[in-house]
C-alpha atoms as a PDB file:
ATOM      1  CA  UNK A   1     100.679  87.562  79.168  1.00  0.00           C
ATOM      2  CA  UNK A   2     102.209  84.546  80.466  1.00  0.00           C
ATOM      3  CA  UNK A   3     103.067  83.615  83.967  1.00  0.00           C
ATOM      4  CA  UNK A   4     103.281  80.968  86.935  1.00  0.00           C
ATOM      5  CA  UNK A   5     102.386  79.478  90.085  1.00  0.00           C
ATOM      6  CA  UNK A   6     100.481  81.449  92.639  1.00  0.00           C
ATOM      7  CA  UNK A   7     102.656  84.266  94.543  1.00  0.00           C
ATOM      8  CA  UNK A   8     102.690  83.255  98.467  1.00  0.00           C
ATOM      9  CA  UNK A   9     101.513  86.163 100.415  1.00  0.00           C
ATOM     10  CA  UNK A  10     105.150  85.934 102.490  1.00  0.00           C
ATOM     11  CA  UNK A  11     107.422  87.186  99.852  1.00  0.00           C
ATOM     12  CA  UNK A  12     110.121  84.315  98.990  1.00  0.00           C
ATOM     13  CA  UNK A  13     112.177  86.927  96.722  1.00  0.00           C
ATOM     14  CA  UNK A  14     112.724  84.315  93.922  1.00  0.00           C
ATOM     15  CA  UNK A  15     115.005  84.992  91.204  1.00  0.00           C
ATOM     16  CA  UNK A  16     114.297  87.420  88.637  1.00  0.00           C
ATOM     17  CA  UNK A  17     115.538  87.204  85.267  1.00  0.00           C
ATOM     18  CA  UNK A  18     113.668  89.147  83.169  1.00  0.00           C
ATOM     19  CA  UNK A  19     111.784  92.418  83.896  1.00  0.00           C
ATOM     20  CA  UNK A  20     109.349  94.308  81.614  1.00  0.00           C
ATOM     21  CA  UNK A  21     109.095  98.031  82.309  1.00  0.00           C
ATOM     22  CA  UNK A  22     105.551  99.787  81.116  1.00  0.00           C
ATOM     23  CA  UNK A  23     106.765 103.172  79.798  1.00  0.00           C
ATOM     24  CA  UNK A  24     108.844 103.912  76.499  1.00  0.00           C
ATOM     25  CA  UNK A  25     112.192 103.278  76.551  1.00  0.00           C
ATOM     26  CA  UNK A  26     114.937 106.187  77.331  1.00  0.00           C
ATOM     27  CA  UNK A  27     118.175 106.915  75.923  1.00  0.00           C
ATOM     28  CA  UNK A  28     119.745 106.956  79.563  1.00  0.00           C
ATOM     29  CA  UNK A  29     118.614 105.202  82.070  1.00  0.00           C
ATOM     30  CA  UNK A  30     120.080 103.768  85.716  1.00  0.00           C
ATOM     31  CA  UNK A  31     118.088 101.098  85.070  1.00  0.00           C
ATOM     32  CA  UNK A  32     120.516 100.147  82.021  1.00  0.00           C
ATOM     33  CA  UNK A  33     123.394 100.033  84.709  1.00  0.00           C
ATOM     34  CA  UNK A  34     121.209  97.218  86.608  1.00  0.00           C
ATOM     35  CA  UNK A  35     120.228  95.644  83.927  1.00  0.00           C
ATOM     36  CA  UNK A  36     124.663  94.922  83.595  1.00  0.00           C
ATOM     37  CA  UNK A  37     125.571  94.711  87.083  1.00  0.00           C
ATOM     38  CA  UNK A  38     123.088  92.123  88.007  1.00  0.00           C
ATOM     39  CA  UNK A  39     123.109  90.332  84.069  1.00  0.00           C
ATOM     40  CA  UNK A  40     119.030  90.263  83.857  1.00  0.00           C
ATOM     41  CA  UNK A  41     117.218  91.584  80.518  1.00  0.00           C
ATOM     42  CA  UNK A  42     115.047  94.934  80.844  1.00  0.00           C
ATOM     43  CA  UNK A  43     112.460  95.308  78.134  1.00  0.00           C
ATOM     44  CA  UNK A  44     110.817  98.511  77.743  1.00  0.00           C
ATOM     45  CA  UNK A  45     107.203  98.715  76.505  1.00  0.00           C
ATOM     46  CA  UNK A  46     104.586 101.994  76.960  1.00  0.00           C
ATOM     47  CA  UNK A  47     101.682 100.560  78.343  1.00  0.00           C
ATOM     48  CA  UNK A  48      99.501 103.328  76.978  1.00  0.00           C
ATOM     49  CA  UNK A  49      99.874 106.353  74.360  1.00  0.00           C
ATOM     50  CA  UNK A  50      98.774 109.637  73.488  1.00  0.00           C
ATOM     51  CA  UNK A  51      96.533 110.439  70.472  1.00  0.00           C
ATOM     52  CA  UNK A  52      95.506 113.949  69.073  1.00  0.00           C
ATOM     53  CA  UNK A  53      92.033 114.988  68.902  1.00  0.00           C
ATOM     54  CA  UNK A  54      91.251 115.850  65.113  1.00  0.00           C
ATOM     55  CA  UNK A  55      90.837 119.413  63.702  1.00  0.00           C
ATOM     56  CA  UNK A  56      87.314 118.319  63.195  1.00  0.00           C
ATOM     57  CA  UNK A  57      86.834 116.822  66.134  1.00  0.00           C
ATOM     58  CA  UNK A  58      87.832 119.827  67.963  1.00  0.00           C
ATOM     59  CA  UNK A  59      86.224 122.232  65.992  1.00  0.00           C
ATOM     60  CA  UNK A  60      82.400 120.529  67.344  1.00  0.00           C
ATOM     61  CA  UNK A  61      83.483 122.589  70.435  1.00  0.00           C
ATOM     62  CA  UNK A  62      83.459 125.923  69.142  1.00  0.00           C
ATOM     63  CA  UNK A  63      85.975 126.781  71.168  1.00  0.00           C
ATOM     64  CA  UNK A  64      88.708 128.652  69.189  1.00  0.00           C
ATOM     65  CA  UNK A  65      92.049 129.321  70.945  1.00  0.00           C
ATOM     66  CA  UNK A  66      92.506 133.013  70.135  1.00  0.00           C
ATOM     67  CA  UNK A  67      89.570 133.668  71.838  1.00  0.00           C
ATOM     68  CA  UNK A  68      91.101 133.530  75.337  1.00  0.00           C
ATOM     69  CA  UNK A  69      93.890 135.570  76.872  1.00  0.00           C
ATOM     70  CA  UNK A  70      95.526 133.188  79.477  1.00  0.00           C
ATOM     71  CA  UNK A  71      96.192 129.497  78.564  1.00  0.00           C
ATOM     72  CA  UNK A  72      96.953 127.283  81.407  1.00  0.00           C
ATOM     73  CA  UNK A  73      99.964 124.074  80.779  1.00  0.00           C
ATOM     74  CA  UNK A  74      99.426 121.022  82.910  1.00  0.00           C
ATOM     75  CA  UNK A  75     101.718 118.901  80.671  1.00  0.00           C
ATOM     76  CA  UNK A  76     104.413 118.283  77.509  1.00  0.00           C
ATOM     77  CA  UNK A  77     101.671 117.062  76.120  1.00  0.00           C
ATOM     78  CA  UNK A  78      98.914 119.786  76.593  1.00  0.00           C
ATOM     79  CA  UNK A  79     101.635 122.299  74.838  1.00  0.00           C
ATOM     80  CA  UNK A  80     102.441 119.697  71.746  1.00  0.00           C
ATOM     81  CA  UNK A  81      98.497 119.756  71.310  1.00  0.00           C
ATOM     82  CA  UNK A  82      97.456 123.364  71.997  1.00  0.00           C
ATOM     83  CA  UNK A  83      99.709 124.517  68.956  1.00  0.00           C
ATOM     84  CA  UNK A  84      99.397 121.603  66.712  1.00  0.00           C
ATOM     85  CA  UNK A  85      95.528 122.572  66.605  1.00  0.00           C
ATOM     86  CA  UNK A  86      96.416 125.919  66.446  1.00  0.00           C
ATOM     87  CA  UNK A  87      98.318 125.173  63.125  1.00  0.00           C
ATOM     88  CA  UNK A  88      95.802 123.103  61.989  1.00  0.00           C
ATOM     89  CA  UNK A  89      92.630 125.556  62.236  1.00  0.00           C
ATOM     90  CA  UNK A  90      95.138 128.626  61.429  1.00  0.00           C
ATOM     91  CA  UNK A  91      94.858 130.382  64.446  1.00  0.00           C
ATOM     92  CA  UNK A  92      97.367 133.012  65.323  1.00  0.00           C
ATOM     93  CA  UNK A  93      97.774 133.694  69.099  1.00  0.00           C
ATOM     94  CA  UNK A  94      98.066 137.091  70.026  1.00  0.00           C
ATOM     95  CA  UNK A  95     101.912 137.927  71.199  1.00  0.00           C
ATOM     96  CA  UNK A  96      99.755 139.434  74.339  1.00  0.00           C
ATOM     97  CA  UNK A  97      98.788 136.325  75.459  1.00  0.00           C
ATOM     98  CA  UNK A  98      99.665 134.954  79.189  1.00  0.00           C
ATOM     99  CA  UNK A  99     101.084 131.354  79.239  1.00  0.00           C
ATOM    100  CA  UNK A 100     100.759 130.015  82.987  1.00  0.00           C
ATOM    101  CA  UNK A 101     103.182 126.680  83.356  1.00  0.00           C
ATOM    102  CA  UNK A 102     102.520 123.913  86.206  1.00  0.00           C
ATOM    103  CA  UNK A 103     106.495 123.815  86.538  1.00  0.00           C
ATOM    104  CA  UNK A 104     109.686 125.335  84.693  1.00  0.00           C
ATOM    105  CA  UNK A 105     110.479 121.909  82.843  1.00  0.00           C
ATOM    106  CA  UNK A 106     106.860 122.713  80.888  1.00  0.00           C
ATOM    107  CA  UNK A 107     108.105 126.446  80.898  1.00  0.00           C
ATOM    108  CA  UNK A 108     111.418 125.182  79.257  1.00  0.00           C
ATOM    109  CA  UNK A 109     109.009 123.394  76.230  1.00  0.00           C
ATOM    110  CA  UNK A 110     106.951 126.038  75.706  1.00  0.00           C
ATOM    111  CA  UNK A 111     110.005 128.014  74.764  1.00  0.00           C
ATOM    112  CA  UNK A 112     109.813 125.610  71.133  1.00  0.00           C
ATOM    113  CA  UNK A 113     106.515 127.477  70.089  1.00  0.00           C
ATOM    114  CA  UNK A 114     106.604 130.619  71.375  1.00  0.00           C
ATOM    115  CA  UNK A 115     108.687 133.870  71.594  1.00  0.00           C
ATOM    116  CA  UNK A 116     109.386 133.561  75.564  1.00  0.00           C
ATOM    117  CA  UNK A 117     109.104 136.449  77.200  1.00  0.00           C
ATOM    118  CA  UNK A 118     109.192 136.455  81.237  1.00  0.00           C
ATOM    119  CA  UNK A 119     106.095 139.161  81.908  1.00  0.00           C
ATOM    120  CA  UNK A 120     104.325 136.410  79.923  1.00  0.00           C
ATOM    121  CA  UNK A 121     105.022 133.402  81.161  1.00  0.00           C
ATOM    122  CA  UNK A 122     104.298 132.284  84.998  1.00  0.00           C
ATOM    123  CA  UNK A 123     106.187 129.380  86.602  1.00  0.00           C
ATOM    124  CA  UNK A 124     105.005 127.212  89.689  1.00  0.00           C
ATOM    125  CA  UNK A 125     107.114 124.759  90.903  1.00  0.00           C
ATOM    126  CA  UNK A 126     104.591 121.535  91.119  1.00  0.00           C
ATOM    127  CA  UNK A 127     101.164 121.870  91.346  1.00  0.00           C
ATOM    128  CA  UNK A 128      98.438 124.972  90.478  1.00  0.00           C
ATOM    129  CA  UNK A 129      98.037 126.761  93.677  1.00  0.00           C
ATOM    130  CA  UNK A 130     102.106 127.992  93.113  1.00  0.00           C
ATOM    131  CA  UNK A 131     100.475 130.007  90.560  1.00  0.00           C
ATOM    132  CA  UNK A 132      97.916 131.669  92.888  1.00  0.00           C
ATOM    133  CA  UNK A 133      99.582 135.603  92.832  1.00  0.00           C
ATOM    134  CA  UNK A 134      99.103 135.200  89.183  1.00  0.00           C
ATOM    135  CA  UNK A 135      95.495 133.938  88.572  1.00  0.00           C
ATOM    136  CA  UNK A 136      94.607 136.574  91.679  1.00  0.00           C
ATOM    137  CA  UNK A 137      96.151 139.393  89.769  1.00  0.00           C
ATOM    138  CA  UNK A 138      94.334 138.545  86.352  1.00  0.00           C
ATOM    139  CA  UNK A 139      91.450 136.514  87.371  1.00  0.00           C
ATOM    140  CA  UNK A 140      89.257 139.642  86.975  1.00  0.00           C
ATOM    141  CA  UNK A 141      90.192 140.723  83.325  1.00  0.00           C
ATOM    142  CA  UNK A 142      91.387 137.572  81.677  1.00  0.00           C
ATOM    143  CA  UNK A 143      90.031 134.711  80.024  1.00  0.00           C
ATOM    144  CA  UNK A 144      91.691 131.206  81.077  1.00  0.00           C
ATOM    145  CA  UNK A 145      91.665 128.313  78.795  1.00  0.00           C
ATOM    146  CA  UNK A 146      92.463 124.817  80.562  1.00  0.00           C
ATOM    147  CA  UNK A 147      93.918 122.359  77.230  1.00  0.00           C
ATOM    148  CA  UNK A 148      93.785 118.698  78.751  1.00  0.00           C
ATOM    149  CA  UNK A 149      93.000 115.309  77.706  1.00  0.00           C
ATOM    150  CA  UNK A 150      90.215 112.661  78.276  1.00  0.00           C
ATOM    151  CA  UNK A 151      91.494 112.405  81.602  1.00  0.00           C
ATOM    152  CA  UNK A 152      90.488 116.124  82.357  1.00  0.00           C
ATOM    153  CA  UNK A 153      92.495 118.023  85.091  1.00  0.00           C
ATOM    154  CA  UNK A 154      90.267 117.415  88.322  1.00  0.00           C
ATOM    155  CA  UNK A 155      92.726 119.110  90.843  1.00  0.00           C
ATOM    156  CA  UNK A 156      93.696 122.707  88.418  1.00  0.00           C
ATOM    157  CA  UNK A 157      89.515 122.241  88.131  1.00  0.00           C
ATOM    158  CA  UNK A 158      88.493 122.056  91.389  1.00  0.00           C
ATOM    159  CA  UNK A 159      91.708 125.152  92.037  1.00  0.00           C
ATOM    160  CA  UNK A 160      89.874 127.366  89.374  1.00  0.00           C
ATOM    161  CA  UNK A 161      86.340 126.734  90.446  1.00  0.00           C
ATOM    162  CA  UNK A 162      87.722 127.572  94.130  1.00  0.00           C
ATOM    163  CA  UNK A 163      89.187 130.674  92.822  1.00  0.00           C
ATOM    164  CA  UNK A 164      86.475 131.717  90.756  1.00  0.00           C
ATOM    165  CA  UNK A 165      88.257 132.245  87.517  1.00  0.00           C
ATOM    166  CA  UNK A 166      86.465 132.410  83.591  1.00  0.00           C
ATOM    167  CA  UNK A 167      87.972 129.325  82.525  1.00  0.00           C
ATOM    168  CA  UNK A 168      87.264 127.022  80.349  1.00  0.00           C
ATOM    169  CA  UNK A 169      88.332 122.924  79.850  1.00  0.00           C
ATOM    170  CA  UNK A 170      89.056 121.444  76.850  1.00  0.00           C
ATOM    171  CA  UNK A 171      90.392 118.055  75.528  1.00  0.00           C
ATOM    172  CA  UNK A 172      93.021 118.225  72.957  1.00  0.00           C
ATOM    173  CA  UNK A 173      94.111 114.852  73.017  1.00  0.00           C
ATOM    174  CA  UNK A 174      93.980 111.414  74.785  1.00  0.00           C
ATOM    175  CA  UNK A 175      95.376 108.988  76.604  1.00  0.00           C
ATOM    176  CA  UNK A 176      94.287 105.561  75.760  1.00  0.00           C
ATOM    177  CA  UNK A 177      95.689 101.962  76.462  1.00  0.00           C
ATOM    178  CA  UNK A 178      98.425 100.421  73.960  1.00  0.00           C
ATOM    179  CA  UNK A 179      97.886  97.619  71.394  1.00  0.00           C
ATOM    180  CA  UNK A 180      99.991  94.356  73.748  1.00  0.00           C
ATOM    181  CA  UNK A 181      98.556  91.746  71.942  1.00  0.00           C
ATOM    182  CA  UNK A 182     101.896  90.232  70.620  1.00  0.00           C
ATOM    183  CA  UNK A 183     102.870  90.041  74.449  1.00  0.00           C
ATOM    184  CA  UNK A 184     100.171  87.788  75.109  1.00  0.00           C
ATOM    185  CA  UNK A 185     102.979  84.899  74.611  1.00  0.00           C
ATOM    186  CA  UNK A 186     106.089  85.984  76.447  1.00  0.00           C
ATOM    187  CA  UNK A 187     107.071  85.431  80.032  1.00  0.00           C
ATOM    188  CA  UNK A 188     108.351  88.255  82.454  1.00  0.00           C
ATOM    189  CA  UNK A 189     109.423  87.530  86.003  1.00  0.00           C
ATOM    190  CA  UNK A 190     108.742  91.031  86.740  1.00  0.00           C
ATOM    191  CA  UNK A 191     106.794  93.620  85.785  1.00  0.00           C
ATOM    192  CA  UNK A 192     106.836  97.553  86.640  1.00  0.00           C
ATOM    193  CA  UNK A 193     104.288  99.931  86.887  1.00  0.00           C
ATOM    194  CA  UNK A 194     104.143 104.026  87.147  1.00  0.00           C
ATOM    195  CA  UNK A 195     100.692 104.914  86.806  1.00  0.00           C
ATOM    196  CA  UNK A 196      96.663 103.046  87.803  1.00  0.00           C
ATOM    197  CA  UNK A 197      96.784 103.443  83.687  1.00  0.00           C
ATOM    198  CA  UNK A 198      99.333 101.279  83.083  1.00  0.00           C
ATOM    199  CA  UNK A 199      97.193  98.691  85.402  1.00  0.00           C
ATOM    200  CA  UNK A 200      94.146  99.210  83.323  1.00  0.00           C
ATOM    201  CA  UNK A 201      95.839  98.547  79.895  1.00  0.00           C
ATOM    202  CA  UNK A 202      97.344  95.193  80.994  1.00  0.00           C
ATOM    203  CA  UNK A 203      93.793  94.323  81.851  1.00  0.00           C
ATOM    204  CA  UNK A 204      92.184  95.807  78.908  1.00  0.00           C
ATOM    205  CA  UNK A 205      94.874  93.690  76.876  1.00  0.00           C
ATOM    206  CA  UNK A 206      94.612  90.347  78.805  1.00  0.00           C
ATOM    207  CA  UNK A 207      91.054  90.279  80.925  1.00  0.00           C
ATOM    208  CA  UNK A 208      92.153  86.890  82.577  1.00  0.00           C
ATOM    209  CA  UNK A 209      95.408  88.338  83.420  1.00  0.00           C
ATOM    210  CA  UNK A 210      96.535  86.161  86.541  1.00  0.00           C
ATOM    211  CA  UNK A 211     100.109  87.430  88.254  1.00  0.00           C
ATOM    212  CA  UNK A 212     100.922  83.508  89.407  1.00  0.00           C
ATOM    213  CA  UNK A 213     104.587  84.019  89.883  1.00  0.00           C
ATOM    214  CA  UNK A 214     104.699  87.248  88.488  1.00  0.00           C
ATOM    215  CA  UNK A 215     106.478  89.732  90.731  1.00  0.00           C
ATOM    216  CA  UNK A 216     104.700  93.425  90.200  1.00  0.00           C
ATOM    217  CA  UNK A 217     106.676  96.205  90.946  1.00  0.00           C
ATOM    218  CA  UNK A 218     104.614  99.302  91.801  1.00  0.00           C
ATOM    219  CA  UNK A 219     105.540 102.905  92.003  1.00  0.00           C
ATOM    220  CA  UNK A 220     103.410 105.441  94.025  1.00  0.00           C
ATOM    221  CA  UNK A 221      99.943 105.751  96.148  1.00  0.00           C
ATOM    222  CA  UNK A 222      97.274 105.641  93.379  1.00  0.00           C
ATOM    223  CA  UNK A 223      98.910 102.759  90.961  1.00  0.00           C
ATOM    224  CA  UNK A 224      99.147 100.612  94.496  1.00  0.00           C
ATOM    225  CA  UNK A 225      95.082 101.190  94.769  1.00  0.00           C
ATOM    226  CA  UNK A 226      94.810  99.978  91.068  1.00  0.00           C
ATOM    227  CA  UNK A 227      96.571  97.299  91.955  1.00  0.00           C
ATOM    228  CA  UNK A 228      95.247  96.523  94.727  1.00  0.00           C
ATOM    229  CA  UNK A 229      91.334  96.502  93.586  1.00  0.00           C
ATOM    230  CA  UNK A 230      92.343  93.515  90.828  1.00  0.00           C
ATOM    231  CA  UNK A 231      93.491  91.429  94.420  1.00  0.00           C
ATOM    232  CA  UNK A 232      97.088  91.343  92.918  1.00  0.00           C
ATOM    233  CA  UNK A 233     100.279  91.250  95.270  1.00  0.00           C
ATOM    234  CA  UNK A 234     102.674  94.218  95.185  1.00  0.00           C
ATOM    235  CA  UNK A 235     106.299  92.613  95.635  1.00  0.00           C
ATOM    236  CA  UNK A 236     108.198  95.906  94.832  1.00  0.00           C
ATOM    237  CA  UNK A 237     106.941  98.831  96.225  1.00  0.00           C
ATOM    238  CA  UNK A 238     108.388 102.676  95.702  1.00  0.00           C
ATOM    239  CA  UNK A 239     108.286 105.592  96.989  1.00  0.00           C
ATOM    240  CA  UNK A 240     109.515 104.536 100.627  1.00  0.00           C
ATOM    241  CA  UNK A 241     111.277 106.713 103.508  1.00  0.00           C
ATOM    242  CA  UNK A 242     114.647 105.001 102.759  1.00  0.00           C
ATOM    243  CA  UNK A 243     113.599 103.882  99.006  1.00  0.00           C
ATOM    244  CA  UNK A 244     112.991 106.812  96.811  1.00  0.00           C
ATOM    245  CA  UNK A 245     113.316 105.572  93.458  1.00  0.00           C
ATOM    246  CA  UNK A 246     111.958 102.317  91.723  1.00  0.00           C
ATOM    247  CA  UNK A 247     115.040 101.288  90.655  1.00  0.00           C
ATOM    248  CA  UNK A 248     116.458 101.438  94.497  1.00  0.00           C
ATOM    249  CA  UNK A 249     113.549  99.568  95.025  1.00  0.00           C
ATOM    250  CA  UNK A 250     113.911  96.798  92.344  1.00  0.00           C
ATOM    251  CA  UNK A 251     117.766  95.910  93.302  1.00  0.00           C
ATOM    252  CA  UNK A 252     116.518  95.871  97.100  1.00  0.00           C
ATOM    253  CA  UNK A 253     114.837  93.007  95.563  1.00  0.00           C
ATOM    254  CA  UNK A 254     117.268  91.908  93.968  1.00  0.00           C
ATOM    255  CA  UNK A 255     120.245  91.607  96.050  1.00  0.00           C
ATOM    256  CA  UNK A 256     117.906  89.545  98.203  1.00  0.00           C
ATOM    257  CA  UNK A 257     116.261  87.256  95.067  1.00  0.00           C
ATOM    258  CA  UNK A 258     119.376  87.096  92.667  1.00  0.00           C
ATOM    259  CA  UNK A 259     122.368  86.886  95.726  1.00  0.00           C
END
């Protein structure tokens, strides 16, 4: 991927033009209503993909859904894989079976595979321990199976093994680094980043990846770390106390750069 001169460590907010964002494009989007007001071109390109684990691959685990009485959803993803396998090796989960959901958005999906019923189905609002009065009152008599992908689930892990639930973890599908190779060509005067993966597939597509002029716009605490172990500058940063979102961020920038 192509790019500039060295970035001076005082930011000198030069013009951007052209800004590549690393996740799939949407159908709406405020960054669409920059991308008018302030006449610049936003690309959108996902940085890195999901893949499904194989029937066969899966079966080597001897793990067969049915088998367990509580299945735990960290993700879209995680509920797209669980019953694709399930199709796949025929297995038929019992209409007794508990569903516990990491928020109501992955409650919502679930509602695409299953008959929803509430006594069923547990909510939380963000992260695992929400769920506590639920894995307390069934931790005892129910067996809890974790889908996730080659990325594993360290914090619901290290929840369950504080807990001391019968669980087990198993990897449905992955998340691995996107093919960029016909970007290897084309300038950006700005890139944005979401995720520490989306840093590791730009460097897994272009190992001599320099950021010159490149201005790198970074959103939250473990991407900046990413970043920040390759020695790259971070010229947009988000979240901030008065900047929530990265596109608040990005035309902060630019109504200094592009004035």
């Amino acid at each position: 991927m192509a790019s500039g001169t060295k970035t001076k460590s005082k930011e000198s907010y030069k013009r951007i033009e052209t800004i590549l964002i690393s996740q799939p494009k949407p159908e709406r989007s405020v960054y669409f209503d920059l991308e008018k007001k302030w006449n610049i071109q936003i690309d959108w390109r996902p940085f890195i993909h999901v893949e499904p684990v194989t029937e066969k691959e899966y079966r080597k685990n001897r793990l067969r859904p049915d088998e367990f009485t509580v299945i735990i959803f960290t993700s879209l993803n995680s509920i797209e894989h669980f019953f694709r396998l399930c199709e796949e090796m025929r297995v038929q989960m019992s209409q007794q079976t508990k569903y516990y959901c990491l928020t109501q958005s992955i409650a919502n999906y679930l509602q695409k595979f299953i008959l929803y019923r509430k006594r069923k189905v547990f909510v939380g609002t963000r992260l695992i321990q929400d769920l506590e009065s639920a894995f307390m009152k069934h931790k005892e008599t129910e067996k809890f199976l974790l889908p996730c992908s080659n990325l594993g689930a360290k914090h619901v892990v290290k929840y369950l093994d504080e807990v001391g639930v019968d669980y087990k973890e198993t990897m449905m599908y992955r998340t691995v680094s996107s093919d960029l190779s016909d970007l290897s060509d084309i300038t950006y005067d700005c890139l944005v980043f979401f995720s520490p993966l989306g840093i590791k597939s730009l460097y897994e597509n272009f190992p001599d990846f320099k950021q010159n002029e490149t201005r790198l716009a970074i959103y939250g605490k473990a991407t900046t770390k990413e970043v920040e172990s390759h020695g790259l500058n971070i010229n947009i940063a988000a979240p901030q106390p008065d900047v929530p979102s990265m596109s608040m961020a990005i035309e902060n920038y630019l109504m200094k750069s592009n004035k």
